[in-house]
Protein backbone atom coordinates (compact mmCIF):
# COMPACT_ATOMS: atom_id res chain seq x y z
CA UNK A 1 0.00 0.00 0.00
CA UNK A 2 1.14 2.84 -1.41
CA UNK A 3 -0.32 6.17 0.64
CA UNK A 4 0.42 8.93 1.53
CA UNK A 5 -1.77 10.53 4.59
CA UNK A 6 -2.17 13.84 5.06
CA UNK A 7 -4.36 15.04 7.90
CA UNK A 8 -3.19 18.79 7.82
CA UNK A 9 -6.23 19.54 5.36
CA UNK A 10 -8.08 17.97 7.79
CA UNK A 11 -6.83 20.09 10.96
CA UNK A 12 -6.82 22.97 9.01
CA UNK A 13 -10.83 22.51 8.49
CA UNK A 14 -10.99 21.31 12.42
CA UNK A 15 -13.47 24.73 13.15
CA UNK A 16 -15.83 23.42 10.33
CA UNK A 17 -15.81 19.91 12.13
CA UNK A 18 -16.24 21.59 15.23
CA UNK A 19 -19.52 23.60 13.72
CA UNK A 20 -20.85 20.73 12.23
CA UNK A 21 -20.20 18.29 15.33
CA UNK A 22 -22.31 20.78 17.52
CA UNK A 23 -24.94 21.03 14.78
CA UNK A 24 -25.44 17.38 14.98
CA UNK A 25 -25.72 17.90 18.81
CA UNK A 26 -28.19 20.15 18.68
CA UNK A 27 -30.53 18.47 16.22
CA UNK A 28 -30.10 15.36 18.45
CA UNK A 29 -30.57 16.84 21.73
CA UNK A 30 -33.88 18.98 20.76
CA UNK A 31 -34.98 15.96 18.66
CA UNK A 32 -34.62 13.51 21.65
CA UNK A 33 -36.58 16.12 24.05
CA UNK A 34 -39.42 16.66 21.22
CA UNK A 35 -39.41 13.28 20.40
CA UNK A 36 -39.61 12.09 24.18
CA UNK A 37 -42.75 14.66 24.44
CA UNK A 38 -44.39 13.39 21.51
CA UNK A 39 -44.12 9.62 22.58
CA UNK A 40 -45.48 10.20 26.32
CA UNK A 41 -48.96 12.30 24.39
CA UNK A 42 -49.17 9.51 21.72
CA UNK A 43 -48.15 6.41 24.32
CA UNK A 44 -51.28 8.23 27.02
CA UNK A 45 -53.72 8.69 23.83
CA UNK A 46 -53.12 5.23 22.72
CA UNK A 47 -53.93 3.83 26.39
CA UNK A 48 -56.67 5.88 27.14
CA UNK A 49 -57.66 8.20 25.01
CA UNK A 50 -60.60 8.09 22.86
CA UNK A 51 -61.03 5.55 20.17
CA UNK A 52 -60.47 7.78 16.84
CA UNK A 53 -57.52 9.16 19.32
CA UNK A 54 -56.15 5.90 19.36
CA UNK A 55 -56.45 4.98 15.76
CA UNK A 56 -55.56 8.37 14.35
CA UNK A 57 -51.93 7.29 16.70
CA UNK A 58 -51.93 3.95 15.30
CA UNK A 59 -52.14 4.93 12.21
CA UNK A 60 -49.36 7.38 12.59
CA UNK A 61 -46.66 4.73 14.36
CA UNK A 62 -47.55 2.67 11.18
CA UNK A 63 -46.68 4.83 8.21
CA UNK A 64 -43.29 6.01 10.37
CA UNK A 65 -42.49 2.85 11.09
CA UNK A 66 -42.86 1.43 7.81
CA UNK A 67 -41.44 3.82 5.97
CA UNK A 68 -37.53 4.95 5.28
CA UNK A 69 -36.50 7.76 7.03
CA UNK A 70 -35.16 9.34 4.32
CA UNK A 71 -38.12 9.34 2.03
CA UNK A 72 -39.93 10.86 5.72
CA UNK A 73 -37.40 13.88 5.48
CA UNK A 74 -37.87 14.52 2.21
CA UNK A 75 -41.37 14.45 2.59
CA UNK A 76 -41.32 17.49 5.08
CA UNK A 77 -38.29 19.01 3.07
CA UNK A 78 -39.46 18.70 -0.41
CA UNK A 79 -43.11 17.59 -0.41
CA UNK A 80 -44.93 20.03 1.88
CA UNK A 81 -43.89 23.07 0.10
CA UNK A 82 -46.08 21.98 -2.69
CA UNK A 83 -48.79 23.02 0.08
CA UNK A 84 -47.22 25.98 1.27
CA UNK A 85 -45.11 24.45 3.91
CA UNK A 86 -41.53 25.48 3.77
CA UNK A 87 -39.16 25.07 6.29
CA UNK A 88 -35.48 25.74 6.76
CA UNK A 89 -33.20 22.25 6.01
CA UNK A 90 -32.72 22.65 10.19
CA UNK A 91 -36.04 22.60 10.73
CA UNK A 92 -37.02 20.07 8.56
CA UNK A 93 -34.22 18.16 9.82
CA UNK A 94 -35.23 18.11 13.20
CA UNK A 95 -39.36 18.20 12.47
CA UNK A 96 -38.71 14.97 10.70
CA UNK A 97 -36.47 13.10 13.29
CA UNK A 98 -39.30 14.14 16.36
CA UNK A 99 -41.85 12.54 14.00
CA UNK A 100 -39.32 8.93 13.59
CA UNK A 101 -38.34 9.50 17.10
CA UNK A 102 -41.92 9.76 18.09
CA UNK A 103 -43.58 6.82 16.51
CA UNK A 104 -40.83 4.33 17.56
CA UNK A 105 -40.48 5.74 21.11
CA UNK A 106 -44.60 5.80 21.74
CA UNK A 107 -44.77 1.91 21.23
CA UNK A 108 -41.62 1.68 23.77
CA UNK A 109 -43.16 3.66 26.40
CA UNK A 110 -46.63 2.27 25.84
CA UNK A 111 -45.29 -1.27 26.86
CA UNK A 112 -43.75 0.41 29.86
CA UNK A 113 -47.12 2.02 31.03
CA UNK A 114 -48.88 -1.30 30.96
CA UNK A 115 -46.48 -2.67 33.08
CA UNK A 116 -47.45 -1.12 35.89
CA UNK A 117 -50.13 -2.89 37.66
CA UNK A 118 -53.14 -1.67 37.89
CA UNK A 119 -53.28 -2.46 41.82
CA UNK A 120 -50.79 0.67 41.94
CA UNK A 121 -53.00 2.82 39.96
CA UNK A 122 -56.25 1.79 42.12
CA UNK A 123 -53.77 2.67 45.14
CA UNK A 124 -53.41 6.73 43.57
CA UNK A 125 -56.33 7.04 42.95
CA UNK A 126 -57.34 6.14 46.31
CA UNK A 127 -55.22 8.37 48.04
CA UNK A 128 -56.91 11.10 46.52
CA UNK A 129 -54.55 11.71 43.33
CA UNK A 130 -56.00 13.42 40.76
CA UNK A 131 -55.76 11.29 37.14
CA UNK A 132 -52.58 13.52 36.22
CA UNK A 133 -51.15 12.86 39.29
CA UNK A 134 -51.49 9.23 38.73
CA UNK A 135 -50.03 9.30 35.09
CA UNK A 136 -46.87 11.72 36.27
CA UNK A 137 -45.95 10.11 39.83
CA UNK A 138 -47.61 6.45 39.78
CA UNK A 139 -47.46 5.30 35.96
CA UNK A 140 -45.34 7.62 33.89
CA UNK A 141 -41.79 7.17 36.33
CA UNK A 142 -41.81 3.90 37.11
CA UNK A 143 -42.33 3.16 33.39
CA UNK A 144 -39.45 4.93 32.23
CA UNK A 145 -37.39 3.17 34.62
CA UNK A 146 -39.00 0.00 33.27
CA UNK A 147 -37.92 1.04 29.90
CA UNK A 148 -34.76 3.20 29.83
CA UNK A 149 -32.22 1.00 28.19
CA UNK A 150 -34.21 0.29 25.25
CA UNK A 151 -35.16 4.34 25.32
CA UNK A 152 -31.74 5.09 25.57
CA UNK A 153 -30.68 3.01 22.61
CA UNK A 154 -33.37 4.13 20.50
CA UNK A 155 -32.09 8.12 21.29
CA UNK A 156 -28.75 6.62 20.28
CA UNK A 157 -29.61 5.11 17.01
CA UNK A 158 -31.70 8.75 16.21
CA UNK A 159 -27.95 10.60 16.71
CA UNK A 160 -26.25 8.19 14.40
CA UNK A 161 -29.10 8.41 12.17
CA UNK A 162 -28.82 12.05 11.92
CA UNK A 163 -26.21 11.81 9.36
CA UNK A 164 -28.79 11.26 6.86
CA UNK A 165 -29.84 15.12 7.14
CA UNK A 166 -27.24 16.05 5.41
CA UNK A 167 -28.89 15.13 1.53
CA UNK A 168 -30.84 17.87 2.19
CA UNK A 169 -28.01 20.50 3.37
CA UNK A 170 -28.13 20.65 7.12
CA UNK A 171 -24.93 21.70 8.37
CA UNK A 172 -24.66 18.55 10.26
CA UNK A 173 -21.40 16.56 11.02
CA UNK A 174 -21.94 14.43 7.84
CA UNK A 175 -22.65 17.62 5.20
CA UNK A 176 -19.10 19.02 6.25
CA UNK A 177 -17.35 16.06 5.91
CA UNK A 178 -18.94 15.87 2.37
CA UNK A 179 -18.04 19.36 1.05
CA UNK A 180 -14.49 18.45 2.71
CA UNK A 181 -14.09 15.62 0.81
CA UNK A 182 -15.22 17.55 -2.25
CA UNK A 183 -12.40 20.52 -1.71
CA UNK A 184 -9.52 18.58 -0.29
CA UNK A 185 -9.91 15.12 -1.95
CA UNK A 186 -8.45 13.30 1.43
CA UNK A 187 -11.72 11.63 1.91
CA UNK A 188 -9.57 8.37 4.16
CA UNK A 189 -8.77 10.85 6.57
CA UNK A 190 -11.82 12.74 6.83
CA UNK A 191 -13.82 10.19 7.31
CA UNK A 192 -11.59 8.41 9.46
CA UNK A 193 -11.65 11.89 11.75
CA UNK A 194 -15.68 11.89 10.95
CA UNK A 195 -15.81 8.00 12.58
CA UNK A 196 -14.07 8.84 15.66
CA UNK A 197 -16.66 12.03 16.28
CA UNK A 198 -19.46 9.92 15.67
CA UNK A 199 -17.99 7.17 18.04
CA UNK A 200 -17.00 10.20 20.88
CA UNK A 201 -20.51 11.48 20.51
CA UNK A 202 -21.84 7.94 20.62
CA UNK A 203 -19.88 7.32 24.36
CA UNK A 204 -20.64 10.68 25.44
CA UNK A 205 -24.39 10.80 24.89
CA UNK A 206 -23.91 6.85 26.84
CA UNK A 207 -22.35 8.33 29.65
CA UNK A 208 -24.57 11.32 30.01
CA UNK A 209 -27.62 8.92 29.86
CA UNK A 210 -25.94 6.88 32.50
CA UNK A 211 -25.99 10.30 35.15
CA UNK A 212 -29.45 10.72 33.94
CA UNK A 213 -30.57 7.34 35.23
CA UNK A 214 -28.31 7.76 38.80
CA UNK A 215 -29.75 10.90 39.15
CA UNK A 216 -33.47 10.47 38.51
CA UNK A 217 -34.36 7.12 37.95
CA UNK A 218 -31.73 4.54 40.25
CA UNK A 219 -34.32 4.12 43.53
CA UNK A 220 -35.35 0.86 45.12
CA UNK A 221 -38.05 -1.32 43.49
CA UNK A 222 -40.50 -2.08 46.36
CA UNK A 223 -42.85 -3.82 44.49
């Protein structure tokens, strides 16, 4: 093997990998919160809301779920203009991740919710809890305990996924990389730089998961 590496193209761009790196950390970040949001409506509607609530949800969770997430962000990049819909390649970035986030996340925290037995809810509601009450402090933190590794990993595999936003020109981690490779022609070490972000990002948003559970969510099961 005959080549010859040269990484100072690539230091020389580090404050564009820098940009981009927090870019993807931003649309990850909001996405998980949004996402997270979006689930816990969608997981409540779907467990006791309303019938044409629940199929109206069900119907939703299907066409994400079943559908690429790249034809999904072009749909909200490209398609809804055609309706007067126009959004920024951030925002439909980060619209279209809370919507993938969303559907997967709703049938993970549904199964958590219906873990919790119902002797536990009968017990709220007899000690005089209203029915939010009951859904916040009885059902709704106990289930994310329940369910927090496979949340986790599904928050993880959104981040990584994030590189897709950049067919559409988000300034994420993945776009710079490309117009890098495109300018300097070192694409090896790019995207060998590139890799070890996305693997740093990957342990970091692990070990900042990990707090999350010590600090809110480690207590004694008593039941």
């Amino acid at each position: 093997m005959n080549y010859d590496f040269q990484f100072g193209p690539v230091f020389d761009a580090w404050p564009l990998l820098l940009r981009g790196t927090w870019m993807t950390i931003q649309l990850s970040f909001s996405a998980m919160i949004l996402g997270l949001a979006l689930a816990v409506l969608c997981a409540w509607g779907k467990t006791a809301g309303p019938r044409p609530l629940r199929w109206l949800i069900s119907v939703y969770i299907e066409v994400i779920r079943n559908t690429p997430f790249l034809v999904q962000l072009f749909f909200f990049f490209f398609a809804l203009p055609a309706i007067g819909i126009r959004w920024s390649p951030y925002y439909a970035a980060l619209v279209a991740m809370v919507f993938n986030l969303g559907a997967y996340a709703t049938e993970i925290v549904r199964a958590g919710i219906e873990s919790i037995p119902r002797g536990q809810i009968e017990a709220g509601l007899a000690l005089n809890l209203s029915r939010v009450e009951v859904f916040r402090f009885v059902i709704l933190k106990p289930a994310l305990r329940a369910i927090y590794p496979a949340l986790t990993s599904q928050f993880i595999l959104l981040m990584l996924a994030s590189s897709v936003v950049s067919v559409i020109s988000a300034n994420d981690l993945t776009s710079v990389a490309a117009n890098l490779t495109s300018e300097t022609f070192r694409n090896f070490e790019i995207y060998i730089v590139v890799t070890g972000i996305y693997l740093a990002l990957t342990l970091a948003f692990s070990y900042l998961f990990r707090l999350v559970f010590q600090w809110g969510l480690n207590y004694p099961d008593r039941r």
